[in-house]
C-alpha atoms as a PDB file:
ATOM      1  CA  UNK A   1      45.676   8.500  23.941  1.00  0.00           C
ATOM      2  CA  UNK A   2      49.090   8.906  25.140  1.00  0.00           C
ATOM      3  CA  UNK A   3      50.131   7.218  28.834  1.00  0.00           C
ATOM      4  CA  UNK A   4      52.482   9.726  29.222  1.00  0.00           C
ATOM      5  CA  UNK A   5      49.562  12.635  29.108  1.00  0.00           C
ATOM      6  CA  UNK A   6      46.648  11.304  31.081  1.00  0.00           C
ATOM      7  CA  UNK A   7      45.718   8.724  33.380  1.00  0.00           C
ATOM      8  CA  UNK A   8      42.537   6.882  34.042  1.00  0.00           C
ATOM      9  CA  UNK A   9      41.227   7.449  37.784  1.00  0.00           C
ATOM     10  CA  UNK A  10      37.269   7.097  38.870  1.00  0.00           C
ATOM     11  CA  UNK A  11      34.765   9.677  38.851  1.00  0.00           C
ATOM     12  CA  UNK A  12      30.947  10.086  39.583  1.00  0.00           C
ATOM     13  CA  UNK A  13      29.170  12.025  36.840  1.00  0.00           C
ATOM     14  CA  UNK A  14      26.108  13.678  36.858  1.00  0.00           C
ATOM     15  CA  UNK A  15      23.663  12.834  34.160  1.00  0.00           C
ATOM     16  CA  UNK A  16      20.004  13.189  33.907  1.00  0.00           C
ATOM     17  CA  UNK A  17      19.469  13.937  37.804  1.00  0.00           C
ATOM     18  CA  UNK A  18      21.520  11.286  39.169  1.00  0.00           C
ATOM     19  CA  UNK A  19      25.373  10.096  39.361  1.00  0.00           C
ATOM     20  CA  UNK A  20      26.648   7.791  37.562  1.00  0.00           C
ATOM     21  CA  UNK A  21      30.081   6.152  38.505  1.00  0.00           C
ATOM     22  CA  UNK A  22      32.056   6.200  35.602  1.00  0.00           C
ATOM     23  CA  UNK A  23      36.469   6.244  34.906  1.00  0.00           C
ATOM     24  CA  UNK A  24      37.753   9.058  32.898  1.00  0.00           C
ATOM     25  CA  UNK A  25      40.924  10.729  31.672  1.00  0.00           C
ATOM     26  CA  UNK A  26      42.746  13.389  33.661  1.00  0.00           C
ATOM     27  CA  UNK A  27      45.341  15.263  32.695  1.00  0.00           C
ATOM     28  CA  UNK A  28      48.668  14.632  34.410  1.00  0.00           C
ATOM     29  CA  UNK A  29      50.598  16.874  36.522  1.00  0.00           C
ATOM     30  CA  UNK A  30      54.333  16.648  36.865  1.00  0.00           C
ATOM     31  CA  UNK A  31      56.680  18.735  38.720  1.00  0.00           C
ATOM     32  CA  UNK A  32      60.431  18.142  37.091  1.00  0.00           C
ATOM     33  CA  UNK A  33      63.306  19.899  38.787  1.00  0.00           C
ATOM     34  CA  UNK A  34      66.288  20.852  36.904  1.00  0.00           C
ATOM     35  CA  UNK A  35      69.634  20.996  38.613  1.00  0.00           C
ATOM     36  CA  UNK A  36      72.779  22.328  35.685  1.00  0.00           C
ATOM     37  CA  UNK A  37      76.226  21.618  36.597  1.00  0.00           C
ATOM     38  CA  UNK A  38      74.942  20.656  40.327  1.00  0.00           C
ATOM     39  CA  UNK A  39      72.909  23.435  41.174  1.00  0.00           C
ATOM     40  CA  UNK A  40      68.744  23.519  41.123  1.00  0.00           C
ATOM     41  CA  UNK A  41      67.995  26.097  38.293  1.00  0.00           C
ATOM     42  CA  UNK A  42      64.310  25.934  37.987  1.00  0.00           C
ATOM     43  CA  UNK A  43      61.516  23.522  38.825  1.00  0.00           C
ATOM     44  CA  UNK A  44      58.509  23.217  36.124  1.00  0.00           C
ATOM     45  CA  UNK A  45      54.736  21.868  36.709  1.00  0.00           C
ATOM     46  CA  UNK A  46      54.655  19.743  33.235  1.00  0.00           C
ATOM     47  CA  UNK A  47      52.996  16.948  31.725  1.00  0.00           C
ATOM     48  CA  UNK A  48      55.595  14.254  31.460  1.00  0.00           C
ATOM     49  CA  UNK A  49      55.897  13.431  28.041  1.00  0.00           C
ATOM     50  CA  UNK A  50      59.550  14.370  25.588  1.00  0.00           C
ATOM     51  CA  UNK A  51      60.959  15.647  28.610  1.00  0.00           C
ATOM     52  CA  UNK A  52      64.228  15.738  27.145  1.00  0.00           C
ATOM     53  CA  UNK A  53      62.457  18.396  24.532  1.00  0.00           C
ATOM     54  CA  UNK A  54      61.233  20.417  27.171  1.00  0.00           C
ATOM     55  CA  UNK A  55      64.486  20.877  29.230  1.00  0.00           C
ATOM     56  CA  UNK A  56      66.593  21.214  26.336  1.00  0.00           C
ATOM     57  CA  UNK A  57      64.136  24.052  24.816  1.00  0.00           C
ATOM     58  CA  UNK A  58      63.474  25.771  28.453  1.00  0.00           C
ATOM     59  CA  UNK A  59      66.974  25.651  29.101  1.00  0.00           C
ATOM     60  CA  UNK A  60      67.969  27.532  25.362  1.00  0.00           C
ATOM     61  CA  UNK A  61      64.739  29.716  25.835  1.00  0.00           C
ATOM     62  CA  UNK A  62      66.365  30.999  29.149  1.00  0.00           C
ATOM     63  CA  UNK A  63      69.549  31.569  27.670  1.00  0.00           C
ATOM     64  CA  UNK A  64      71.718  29.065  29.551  1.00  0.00           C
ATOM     65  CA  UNK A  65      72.464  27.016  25.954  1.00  0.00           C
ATOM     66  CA  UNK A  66      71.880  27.689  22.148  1.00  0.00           C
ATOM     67  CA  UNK A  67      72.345  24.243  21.013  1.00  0.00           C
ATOM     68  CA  UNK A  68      72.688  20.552  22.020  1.00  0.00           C
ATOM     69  CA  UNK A  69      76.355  21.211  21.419  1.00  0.00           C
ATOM     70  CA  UNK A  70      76.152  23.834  24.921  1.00  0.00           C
ATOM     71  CA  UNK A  71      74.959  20.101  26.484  1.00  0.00           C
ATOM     72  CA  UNK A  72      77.697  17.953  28.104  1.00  0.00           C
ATOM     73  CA  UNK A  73      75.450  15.125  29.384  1.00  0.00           C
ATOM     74  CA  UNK A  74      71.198  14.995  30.390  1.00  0.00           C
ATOM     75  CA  UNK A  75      69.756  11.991  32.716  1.00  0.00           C
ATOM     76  CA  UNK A  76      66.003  12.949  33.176  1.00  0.00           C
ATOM     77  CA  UNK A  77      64.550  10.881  36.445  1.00  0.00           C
ATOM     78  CA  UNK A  78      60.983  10.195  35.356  1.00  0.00           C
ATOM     79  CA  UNK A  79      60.736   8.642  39.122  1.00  0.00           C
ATOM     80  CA  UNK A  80      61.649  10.960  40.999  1.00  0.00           C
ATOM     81  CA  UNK A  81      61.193  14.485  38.981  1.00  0.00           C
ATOM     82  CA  UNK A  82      65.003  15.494  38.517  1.00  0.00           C
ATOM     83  CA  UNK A  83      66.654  16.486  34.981  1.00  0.00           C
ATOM     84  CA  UNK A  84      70.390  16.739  35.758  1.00  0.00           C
ATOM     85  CA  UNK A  85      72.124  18.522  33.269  1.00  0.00           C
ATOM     86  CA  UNK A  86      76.013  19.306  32.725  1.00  0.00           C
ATOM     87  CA  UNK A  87      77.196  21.681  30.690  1.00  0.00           C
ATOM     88  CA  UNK A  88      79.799  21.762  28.353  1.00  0.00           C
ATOM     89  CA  UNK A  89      82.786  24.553  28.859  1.00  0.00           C
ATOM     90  CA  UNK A  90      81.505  27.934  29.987  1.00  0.00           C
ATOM     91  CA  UNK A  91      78.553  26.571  32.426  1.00  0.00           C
ATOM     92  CA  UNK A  92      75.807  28.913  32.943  1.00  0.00           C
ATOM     93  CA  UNK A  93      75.896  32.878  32.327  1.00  0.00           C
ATOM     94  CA  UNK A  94      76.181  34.995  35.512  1.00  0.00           C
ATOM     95  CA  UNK A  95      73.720  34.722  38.110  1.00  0.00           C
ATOM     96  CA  UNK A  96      72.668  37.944  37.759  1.00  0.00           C
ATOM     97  CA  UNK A  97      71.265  37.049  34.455  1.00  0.00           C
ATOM     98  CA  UNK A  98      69.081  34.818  35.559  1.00  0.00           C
ATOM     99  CA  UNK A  99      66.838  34.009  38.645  1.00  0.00           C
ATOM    100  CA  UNK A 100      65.771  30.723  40.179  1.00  0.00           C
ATOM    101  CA  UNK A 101      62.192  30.666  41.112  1.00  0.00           C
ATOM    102  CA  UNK A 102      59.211  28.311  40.933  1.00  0.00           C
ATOM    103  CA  UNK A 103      57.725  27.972  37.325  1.00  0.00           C
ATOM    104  CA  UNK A 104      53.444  26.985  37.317  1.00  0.00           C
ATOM    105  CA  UNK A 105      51.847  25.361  35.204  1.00  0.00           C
ATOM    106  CA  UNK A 106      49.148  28.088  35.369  1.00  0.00           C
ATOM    107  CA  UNK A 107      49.633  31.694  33.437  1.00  0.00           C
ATOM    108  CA  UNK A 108      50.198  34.827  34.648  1.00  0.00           C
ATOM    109  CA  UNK A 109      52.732  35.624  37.482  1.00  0.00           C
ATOM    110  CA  UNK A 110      53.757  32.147  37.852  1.00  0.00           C
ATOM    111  CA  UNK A 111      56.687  33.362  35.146  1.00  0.00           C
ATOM    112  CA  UNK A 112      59.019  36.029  34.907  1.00  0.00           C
ATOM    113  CA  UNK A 113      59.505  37.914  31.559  1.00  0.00           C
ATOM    114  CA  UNK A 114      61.513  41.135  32.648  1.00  0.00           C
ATOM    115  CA  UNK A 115      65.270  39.223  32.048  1.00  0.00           C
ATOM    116  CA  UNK A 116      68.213  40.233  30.430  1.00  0.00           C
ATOM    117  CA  UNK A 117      68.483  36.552  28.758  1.00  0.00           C
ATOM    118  CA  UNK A 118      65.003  37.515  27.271  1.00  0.00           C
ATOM    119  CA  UNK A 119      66.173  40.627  25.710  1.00  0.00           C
ATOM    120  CA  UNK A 120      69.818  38.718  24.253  1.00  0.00           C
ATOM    121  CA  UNK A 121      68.221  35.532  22.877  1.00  0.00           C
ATOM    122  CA  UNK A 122      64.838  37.131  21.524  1.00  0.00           C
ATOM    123  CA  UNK A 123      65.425  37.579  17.966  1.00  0.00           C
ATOM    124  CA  UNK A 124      63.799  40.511  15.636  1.00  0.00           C
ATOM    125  CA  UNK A 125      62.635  38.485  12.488  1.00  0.00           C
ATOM    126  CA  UNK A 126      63.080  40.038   8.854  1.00  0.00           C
ATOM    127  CA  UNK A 127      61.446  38.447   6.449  1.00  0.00           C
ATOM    128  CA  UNK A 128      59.824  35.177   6.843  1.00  0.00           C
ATOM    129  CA  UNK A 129      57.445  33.398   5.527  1.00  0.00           C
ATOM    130  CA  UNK A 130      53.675  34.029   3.799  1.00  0.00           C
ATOM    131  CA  UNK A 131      50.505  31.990   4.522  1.00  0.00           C
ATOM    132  CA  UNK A 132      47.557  32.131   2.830  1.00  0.00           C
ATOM    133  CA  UNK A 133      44.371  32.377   4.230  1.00  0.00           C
ATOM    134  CA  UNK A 134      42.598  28.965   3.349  1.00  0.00           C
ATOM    135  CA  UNK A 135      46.313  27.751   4.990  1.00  0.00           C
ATOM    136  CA  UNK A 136      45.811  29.343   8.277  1.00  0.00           C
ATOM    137  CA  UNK A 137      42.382  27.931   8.619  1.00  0.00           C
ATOM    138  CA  UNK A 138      44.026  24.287   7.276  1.00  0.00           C
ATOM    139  CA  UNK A 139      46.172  23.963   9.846  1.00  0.00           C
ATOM    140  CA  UNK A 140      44.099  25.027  12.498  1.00  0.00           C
ATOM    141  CA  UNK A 141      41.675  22.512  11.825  1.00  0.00           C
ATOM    142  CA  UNK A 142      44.453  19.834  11.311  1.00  0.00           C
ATOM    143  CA  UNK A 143      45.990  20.710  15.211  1.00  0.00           C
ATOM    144  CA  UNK A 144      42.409  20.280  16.674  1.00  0.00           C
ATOM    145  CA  UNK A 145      41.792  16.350  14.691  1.00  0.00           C
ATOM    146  CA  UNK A 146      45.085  15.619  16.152  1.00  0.00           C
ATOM    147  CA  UNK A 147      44.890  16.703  19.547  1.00  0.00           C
ATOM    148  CA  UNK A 148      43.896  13.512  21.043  1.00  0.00           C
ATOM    149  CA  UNK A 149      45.147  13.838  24.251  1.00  0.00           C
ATOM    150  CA  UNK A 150      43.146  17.373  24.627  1.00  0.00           C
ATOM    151  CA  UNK A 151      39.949  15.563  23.146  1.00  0.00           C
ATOM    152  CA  UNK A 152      40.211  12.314  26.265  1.00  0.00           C
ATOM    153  CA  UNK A 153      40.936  15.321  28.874  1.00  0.00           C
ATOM    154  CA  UNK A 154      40.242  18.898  28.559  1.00  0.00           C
ATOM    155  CA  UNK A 155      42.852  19.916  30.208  1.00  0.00           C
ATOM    156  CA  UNK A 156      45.829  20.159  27.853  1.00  0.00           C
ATOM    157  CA  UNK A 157      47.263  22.895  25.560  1.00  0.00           C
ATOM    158  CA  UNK A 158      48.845  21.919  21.774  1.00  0.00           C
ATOM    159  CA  UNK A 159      51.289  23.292  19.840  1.00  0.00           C
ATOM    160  CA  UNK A 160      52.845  22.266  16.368  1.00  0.00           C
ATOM    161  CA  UNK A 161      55.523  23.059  14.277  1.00  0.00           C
ATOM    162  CA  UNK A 162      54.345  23.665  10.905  1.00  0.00           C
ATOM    163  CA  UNK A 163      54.833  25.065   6.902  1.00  0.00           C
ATOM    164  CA  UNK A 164      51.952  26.610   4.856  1.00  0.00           C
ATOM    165  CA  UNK A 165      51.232  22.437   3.349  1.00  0.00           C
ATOM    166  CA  UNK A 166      51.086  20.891   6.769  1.00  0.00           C
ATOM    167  CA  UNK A 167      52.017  19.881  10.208  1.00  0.00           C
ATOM    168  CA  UNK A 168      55.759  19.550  10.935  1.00  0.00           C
ATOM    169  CA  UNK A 169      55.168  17.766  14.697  1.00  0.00           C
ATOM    170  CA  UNK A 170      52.850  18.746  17.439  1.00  0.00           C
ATOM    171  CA  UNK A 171      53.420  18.624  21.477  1.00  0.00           C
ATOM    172  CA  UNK A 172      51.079  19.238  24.263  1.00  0.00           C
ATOM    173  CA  UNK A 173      51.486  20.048  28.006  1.00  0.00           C
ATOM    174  CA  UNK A 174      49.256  21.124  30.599  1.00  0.00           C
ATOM    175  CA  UNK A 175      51.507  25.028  30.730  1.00  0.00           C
ATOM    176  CA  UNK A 176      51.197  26.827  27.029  1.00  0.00           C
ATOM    177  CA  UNK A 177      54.623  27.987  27.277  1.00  0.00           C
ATOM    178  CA  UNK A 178      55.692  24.231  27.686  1.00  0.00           C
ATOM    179  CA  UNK A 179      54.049  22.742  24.818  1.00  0.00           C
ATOM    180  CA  UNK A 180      56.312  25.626  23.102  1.00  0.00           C
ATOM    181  CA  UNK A 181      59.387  24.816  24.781  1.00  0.00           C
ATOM    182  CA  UNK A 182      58.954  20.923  23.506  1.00  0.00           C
ATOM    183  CA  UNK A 183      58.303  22.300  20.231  1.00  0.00           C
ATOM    184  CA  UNK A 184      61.477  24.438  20.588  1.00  0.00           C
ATOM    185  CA  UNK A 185      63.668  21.547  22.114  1.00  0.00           C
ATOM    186  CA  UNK A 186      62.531  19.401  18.853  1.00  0.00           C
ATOM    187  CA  UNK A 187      63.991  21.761  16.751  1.00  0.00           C
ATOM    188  CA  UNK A 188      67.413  22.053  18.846  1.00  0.00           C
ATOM    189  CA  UNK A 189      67.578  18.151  18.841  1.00  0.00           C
ATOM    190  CA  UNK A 190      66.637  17.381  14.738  1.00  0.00           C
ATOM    191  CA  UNK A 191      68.650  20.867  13.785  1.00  0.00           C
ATOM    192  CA  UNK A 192      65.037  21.790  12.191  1.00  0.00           C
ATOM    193  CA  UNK A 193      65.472  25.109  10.080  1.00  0.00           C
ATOM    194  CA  UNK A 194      62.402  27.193  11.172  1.00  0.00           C
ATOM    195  CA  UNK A 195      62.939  30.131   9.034  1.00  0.00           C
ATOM    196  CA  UNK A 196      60.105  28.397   6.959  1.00  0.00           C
ATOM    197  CA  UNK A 197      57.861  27.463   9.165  1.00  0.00           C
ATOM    198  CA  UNK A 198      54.875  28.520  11.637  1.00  0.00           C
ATOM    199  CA  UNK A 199      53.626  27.828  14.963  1.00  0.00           C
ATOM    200  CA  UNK A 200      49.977  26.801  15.027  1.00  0.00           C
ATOM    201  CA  UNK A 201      48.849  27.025  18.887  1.00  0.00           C
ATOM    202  CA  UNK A 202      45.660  26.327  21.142  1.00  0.00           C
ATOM    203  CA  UNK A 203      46.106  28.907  23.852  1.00  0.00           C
ATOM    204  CA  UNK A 204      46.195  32.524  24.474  1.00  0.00           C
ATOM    205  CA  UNK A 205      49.047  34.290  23.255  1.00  0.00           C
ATOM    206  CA  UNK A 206      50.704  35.789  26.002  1.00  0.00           C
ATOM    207  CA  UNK A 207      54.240  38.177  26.171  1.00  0.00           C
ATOM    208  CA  UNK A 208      55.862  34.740  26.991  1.00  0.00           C
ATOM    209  CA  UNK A 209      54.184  32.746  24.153  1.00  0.00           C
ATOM    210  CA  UNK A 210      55.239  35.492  21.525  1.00  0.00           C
ATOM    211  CA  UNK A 211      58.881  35.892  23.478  1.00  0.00           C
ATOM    212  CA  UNK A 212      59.241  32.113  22.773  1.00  0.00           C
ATOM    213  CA  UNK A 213      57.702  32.255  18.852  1.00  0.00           C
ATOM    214  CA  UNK A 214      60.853  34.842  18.680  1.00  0.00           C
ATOM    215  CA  UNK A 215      63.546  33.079  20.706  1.00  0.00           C
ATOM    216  CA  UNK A 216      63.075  30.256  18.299  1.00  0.00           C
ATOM    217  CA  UNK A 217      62.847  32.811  15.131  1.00  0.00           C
ATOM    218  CA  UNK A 218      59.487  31.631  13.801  1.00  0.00           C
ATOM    219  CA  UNK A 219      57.737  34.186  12.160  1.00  0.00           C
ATOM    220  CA  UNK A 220      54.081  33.608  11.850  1.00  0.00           C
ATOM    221  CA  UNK A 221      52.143  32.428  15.247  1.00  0.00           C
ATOM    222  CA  UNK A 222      48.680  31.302  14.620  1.00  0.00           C
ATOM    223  CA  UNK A 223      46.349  31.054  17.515  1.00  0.00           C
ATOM    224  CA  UNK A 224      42.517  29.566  18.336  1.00  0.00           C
ATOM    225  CA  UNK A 225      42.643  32.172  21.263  1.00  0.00           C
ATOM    226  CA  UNK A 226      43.220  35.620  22.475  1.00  0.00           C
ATOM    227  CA  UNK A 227      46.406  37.920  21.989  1.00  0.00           C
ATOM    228  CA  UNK A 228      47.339  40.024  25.490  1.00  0.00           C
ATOM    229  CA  UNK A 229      48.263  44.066  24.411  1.00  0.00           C
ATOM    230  CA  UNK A 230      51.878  43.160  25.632  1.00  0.00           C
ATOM    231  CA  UNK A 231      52.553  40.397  23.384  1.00  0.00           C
ATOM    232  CA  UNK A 232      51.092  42.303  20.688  1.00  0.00           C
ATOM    233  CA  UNK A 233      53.473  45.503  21.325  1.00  0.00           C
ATOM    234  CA  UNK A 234      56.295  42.814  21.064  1.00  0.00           C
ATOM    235  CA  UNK A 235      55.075  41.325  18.239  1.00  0.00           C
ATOM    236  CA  UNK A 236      55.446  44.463  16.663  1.00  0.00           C
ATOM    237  CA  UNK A 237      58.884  45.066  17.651  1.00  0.00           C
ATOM    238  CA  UNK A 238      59.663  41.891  16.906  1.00  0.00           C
ATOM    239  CA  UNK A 239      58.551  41.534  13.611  1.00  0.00           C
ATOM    240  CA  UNK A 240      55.964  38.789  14.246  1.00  0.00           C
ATOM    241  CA  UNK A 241      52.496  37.742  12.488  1.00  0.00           C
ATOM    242  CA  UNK A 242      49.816  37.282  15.659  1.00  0.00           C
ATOM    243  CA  UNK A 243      46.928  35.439  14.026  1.00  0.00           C
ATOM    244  CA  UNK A 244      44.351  35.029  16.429  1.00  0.00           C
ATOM    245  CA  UNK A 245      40.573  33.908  17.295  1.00  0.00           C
ATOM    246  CA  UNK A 246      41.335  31.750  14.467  1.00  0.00           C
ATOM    247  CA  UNK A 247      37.754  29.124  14.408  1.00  0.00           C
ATOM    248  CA  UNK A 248      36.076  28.126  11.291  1.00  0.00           C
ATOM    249  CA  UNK A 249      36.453  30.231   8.609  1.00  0.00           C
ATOM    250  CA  UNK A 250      37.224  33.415  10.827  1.00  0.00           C
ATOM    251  CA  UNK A 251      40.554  34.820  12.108  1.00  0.00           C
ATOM    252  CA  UNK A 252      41.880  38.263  13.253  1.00  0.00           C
ATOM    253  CA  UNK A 253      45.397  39.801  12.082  1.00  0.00           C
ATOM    254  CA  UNK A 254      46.798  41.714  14.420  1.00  0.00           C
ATOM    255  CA  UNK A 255      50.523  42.495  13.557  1.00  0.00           C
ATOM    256  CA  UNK A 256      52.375  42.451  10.201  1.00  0.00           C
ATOM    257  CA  UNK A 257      49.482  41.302   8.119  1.00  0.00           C
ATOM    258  CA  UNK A 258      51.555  41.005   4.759  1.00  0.00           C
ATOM    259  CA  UNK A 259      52.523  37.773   5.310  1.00  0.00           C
ATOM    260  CA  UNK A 260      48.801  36.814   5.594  1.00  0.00           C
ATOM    261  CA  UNK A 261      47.758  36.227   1.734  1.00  0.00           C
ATOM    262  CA  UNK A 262      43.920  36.118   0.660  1.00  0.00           C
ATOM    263  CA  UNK A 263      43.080  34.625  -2.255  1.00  0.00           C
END
């Protein structure tokens, strides 16, 4: 169980007609604000583990960088809930490009998706790779043995980072699209190729989820969950693979199914 995902508080739980004091894991809560070159650009409700992932992927899955090279200098505050961030020459794109507003760990309207930055960094994949089914089904059941932190509270998401023979590295956070941004500032950090890899994921796939699968040019997204119609329209576009409802030995294929092999 990590310390950096949960922390132990007392509860009273009801059992068998009665309560029974007992301690148990919650989930932790973090809000982290992120000021670039000296000005606040965005403050996100996180779990506060790899934080340095998660601004380095948020900030490239807005569009402000495209790699660690874009970064002059990071100091995350764990204390206090600051990430100050300089820029290297060239600073942020125009304002206009790009809003400041408050970021939830909750889905729905919490986030923005209609950007310009979403439309210039979200790439149309050609190619990619092929899975085959017994894979999908692998991996899925590999996430959910390793989601420890999920197991002790309930209340996180997972994500991982994988090819057809196994798990690359996994991140959670209480907000999907975090756990993807972690995954995303991994791959900025360790200059991970993804053109051969997957994303194996716990929650529903929203228009942001699949936005971010793109932005980071992976081109299979496997899911335990539900797909939302948008994300599926852009997952045609974009030239994704949504696997979803994926439990057991069951899955559905919603988009591009030739990269989904059976046999």
């Amino acid at each position: 169980m990590s310390g950096f995902a949960a922390k132990r508080r007392p509860i009273a739980k009801y059992r068998n007609g009665r309560l029974v004091e007992e301690e148990d894991e919650i989930a932790l809560e973090f809000p982290l604000t992120i000021t670039v070159n000296g000005e606040e650009f965005a403050t996100i409700v996180c779990t506060p583990a790899h934080l340095n992932e998660l601004v380095i992927g948020f900030l490239a899955s807005e569009g402000a960088i495209r790699t660690c090279s874009d970064i002059k200098g990071m100091t995350i505050d764990g204390e206090r809930g600051f990430a100050y961030v300089e820029l290297a020459a060239g600073g942020l794109p125009a304002k206009q490009f790009y809003a400041k507003r408050f970021i939830g760990s909750c889905c729905g309207k919490s986030r923005q998706f209609y950007f310009y930055n979403d439309m210039k960094t979200a790439k149309t994949i050609v190619g990619g790779i092929v899975v085959k089914a017994d894979d999908c089904i692998r991996l899925m059941e590999a996430l959910h043995e390793r989601s420890t932190d999920f197991a002790a509270t309930g209340g996180l998401h997972n994500a991982a980072l994988a090819t057809p023979d196994g798990m690359v590295v996994i991140r959670s956070d209480i907000g999907r699209h975090n756990a993807l941004d972690k995954l995303y500032g991994y791959c900025l950090r360790h200059q991970v190729a993804v053109k051969d890899k997957l994303i194996v994921f716990s929650g529903r796939v929203s228009s942001e989820v699949l936005l971010k699968a793109a932005k980071m040019g992976v081109s299979v997204l496997l899911s335990k969950s539900a797909p939302t119609t948008l994300a599926l329209d852009l997952a045609d576009e974009l030239g994704i693979t949504v696997v979803g409802f994926l439990r057991g030995q069951a899955f559905n294929v919603y988009t591009h199914e030739s990269r989904i092999i059976i046999g």
